[in-house]
N, C-alpha and C. Protein backbone atom coordinates (compact mmCIF):
# COMPACT_ATOMS: atom_id res chain seq x y z
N UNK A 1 0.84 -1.18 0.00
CA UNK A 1 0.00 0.00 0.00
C UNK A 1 0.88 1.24 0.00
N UNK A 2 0.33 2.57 -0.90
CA UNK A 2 1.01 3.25 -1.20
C UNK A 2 0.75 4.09 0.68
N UNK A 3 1.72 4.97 0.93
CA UNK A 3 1.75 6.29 2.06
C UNK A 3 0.72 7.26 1.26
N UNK A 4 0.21 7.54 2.53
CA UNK A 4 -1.56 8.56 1.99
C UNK A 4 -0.09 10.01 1.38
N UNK A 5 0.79 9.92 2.15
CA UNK A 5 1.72 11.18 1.50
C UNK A 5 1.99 11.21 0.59
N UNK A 6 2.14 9.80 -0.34
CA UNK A 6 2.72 9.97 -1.58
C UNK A 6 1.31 9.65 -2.45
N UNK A 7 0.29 9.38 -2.05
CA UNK A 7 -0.86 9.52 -3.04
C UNK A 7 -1.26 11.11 -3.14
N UNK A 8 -1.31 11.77 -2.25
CA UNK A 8 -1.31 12.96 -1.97
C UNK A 8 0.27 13.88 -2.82
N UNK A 9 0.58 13.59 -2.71
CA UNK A 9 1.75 14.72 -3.55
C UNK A 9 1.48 13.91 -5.02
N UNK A 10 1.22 12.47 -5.35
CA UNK A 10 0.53 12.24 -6.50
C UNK A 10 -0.51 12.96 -7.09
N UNK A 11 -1.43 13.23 -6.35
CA UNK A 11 -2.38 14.49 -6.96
C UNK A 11 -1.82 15.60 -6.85
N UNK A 12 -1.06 16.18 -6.02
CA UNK A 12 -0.67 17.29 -6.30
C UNK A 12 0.02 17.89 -7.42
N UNK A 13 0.42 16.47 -8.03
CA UNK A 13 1.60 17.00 -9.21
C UNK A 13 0.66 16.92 -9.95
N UNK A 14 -0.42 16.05 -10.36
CA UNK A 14 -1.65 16.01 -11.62
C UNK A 14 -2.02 17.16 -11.26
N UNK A 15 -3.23 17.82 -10.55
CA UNK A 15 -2.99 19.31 -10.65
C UNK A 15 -2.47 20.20 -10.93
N UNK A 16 -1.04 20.30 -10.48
CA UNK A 16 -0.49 21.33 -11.33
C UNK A 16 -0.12 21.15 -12.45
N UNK A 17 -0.07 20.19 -12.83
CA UNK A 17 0.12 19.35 -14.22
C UNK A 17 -0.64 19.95 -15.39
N UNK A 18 -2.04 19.57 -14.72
CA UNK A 18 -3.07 20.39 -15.43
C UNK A 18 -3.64 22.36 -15.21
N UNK A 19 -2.72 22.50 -14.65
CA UNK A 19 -3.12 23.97 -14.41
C UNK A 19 -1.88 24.66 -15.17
N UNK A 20 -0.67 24.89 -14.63
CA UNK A 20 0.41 25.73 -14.73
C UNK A 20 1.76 24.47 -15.07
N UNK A 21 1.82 23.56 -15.09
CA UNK A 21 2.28 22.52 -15.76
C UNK A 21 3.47 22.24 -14.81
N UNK A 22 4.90 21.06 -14.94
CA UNK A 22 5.40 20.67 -14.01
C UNK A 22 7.26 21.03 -15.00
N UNK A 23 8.08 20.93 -13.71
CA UNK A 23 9.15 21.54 -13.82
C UNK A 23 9.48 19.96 -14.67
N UNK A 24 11.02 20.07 -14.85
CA UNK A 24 11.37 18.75 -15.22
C UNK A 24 11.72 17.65 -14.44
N UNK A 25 12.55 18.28 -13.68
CA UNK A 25 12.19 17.62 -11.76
C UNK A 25 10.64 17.19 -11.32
N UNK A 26 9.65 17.81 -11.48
CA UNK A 26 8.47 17.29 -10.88
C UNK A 26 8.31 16.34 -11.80
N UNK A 27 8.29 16.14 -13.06
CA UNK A 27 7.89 15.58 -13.79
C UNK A 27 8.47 13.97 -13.79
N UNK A 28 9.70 14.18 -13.60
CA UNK A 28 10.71 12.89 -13.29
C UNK A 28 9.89 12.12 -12.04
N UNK A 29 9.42 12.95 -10.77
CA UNK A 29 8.92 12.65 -9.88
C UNK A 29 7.65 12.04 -10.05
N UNK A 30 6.84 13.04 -10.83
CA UNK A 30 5.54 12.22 -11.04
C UNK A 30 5.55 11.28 -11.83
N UNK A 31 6.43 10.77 -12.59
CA UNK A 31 6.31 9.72 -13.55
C UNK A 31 6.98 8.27 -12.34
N UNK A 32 7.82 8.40 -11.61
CA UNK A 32 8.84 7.86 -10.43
C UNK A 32 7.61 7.16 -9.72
N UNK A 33 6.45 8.36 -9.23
CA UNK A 33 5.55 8.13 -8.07
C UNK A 33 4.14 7.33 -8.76
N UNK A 34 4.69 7.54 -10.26
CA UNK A 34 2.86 6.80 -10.77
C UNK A 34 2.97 5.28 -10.71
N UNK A 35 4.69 4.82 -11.77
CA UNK A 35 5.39 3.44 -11.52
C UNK A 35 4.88 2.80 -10.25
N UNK A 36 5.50 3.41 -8.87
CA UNK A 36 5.48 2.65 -7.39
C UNK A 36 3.88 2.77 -7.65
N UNK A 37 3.14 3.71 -7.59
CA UNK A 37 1.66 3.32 -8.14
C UNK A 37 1.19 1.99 -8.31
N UNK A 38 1.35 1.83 -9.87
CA UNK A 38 1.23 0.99 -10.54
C UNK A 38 1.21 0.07 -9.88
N UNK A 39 2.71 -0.27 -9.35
CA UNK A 39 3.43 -1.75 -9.05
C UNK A 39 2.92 -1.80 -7.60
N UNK A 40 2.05 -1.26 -7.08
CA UNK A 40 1.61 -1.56 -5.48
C UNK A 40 0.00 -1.62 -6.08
N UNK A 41 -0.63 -1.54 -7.17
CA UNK A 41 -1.82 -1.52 -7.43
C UNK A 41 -1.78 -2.83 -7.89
N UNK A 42 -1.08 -3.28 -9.01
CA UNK A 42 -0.74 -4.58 -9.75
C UNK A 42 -0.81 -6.08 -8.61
N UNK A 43 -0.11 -5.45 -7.70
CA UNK A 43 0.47 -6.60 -6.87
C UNK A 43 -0.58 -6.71 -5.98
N UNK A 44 -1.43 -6.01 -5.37
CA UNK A 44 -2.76 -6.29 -4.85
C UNK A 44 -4.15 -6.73 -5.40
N UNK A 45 -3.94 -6.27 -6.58
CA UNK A 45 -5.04 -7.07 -7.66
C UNK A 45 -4.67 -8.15 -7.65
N UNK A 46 -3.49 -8.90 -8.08
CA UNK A 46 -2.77 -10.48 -8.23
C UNK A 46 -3.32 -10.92 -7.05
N UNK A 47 -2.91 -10.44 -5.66
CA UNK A 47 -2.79 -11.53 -4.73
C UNK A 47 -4.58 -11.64 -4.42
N UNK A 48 -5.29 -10.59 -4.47
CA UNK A 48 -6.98 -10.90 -4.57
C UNK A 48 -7.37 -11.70 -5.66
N UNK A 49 -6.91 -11.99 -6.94
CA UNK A 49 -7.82 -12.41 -8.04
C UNK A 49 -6.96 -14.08 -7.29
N UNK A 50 -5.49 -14.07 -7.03
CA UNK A 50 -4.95 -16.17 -6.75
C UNK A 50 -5.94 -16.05 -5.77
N UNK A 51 -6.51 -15.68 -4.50
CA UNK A 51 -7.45 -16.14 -3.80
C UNK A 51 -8.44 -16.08 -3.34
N UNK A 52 -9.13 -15.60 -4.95
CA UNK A 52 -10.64 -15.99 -4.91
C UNK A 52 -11.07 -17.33 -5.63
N UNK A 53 -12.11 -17.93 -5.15
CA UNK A 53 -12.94 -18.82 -5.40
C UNK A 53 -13.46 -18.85 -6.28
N UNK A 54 -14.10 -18.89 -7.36
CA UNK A 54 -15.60 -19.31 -7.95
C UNK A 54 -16.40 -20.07 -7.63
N UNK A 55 -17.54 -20.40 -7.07
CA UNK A 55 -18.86 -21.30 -6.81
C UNK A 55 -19.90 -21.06 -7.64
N UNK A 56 -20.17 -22.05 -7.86
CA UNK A 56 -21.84 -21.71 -8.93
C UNK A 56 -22.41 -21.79 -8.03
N UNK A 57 -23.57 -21.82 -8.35
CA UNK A 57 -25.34 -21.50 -8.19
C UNK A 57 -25.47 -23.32 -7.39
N UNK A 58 -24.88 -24.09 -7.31
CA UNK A 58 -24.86 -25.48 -6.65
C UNK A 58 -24.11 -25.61 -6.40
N UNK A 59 -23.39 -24.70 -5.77
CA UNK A 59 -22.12 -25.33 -4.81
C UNK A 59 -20.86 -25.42 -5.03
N UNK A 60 -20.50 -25.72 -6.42
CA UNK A 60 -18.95 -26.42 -7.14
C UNK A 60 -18.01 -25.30 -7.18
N UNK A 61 -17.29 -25.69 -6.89
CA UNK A 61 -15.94 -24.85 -7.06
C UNK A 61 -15.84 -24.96 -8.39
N UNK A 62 -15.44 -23.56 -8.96
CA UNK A 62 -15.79 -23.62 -10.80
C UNK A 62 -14.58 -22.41 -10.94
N UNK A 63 -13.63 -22.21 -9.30
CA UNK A 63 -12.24 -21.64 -9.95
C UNK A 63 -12.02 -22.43 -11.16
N UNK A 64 -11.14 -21.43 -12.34
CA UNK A 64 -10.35 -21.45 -13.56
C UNK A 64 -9.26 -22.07 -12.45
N UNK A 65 -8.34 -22.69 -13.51
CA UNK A 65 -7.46 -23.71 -12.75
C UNK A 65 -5.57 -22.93 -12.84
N UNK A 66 -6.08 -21.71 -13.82
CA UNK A 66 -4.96 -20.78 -14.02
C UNK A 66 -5.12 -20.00 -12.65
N UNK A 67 -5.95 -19.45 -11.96
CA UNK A 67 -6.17 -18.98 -10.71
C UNK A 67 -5.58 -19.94 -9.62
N UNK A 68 -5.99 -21.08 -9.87
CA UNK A 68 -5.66 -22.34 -8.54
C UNK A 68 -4.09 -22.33 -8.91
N UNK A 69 -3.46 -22.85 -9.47
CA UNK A 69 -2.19 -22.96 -9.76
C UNK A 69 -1.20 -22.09 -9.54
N UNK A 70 -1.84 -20.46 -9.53
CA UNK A 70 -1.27 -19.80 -9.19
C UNK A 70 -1.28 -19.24 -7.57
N UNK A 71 -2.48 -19.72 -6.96
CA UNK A 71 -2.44 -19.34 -5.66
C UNK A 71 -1.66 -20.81 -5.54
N UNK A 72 -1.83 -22.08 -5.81
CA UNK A 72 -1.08 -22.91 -4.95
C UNK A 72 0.49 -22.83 -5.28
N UNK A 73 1.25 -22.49 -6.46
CA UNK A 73 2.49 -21.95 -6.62
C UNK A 73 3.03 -21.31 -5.60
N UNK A 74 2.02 -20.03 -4.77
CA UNK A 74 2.89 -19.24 -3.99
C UNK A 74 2.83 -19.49 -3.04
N UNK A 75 2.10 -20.23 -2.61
CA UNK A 75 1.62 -20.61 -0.70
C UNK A 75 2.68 -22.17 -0.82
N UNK A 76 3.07 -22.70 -1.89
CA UNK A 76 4.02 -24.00 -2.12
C UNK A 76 5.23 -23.82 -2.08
N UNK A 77 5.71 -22.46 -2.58
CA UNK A 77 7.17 -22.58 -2.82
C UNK A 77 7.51 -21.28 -1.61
């Protein structure tokens, strides 16, 4: 999870971004701060989608087996 500080100076730089525009320094920064973004957004989607379930409407486990394999990969090795 990103620091509420750096989501916060994340908007701050889109704002001025869009108003009065960013130095070349900010810009290095906001491109720096969207990446760690990204890669802390990415990596929490992954670890929610390996451990969810699917169940139908009767019961069956109807996880895709690309989901299973990948949650049992990481809890295995």
């Amino acid at each position: 999870m990103l620091s509420p500080e750096k989501i916060k100076r994340i908007n701050e730089l889109a704002n001025k971004s869009k108003t009065i525009g960013l130095s070349t320094e900010e810009a290095k920064e906001q491109t720096k701060l969207r990446k760690e973004y990204l890669e802390t957004f990415r990596s929490s989607m992954r670890d929610t989608i390996e451990n969810v379930r699917v169940i139908d409407p009767d019961g069956n486990d109807v996880t895709p087996e690309k989901v299973k394999d990948a949650h049992n990969n990481k809890y295995l090795n």
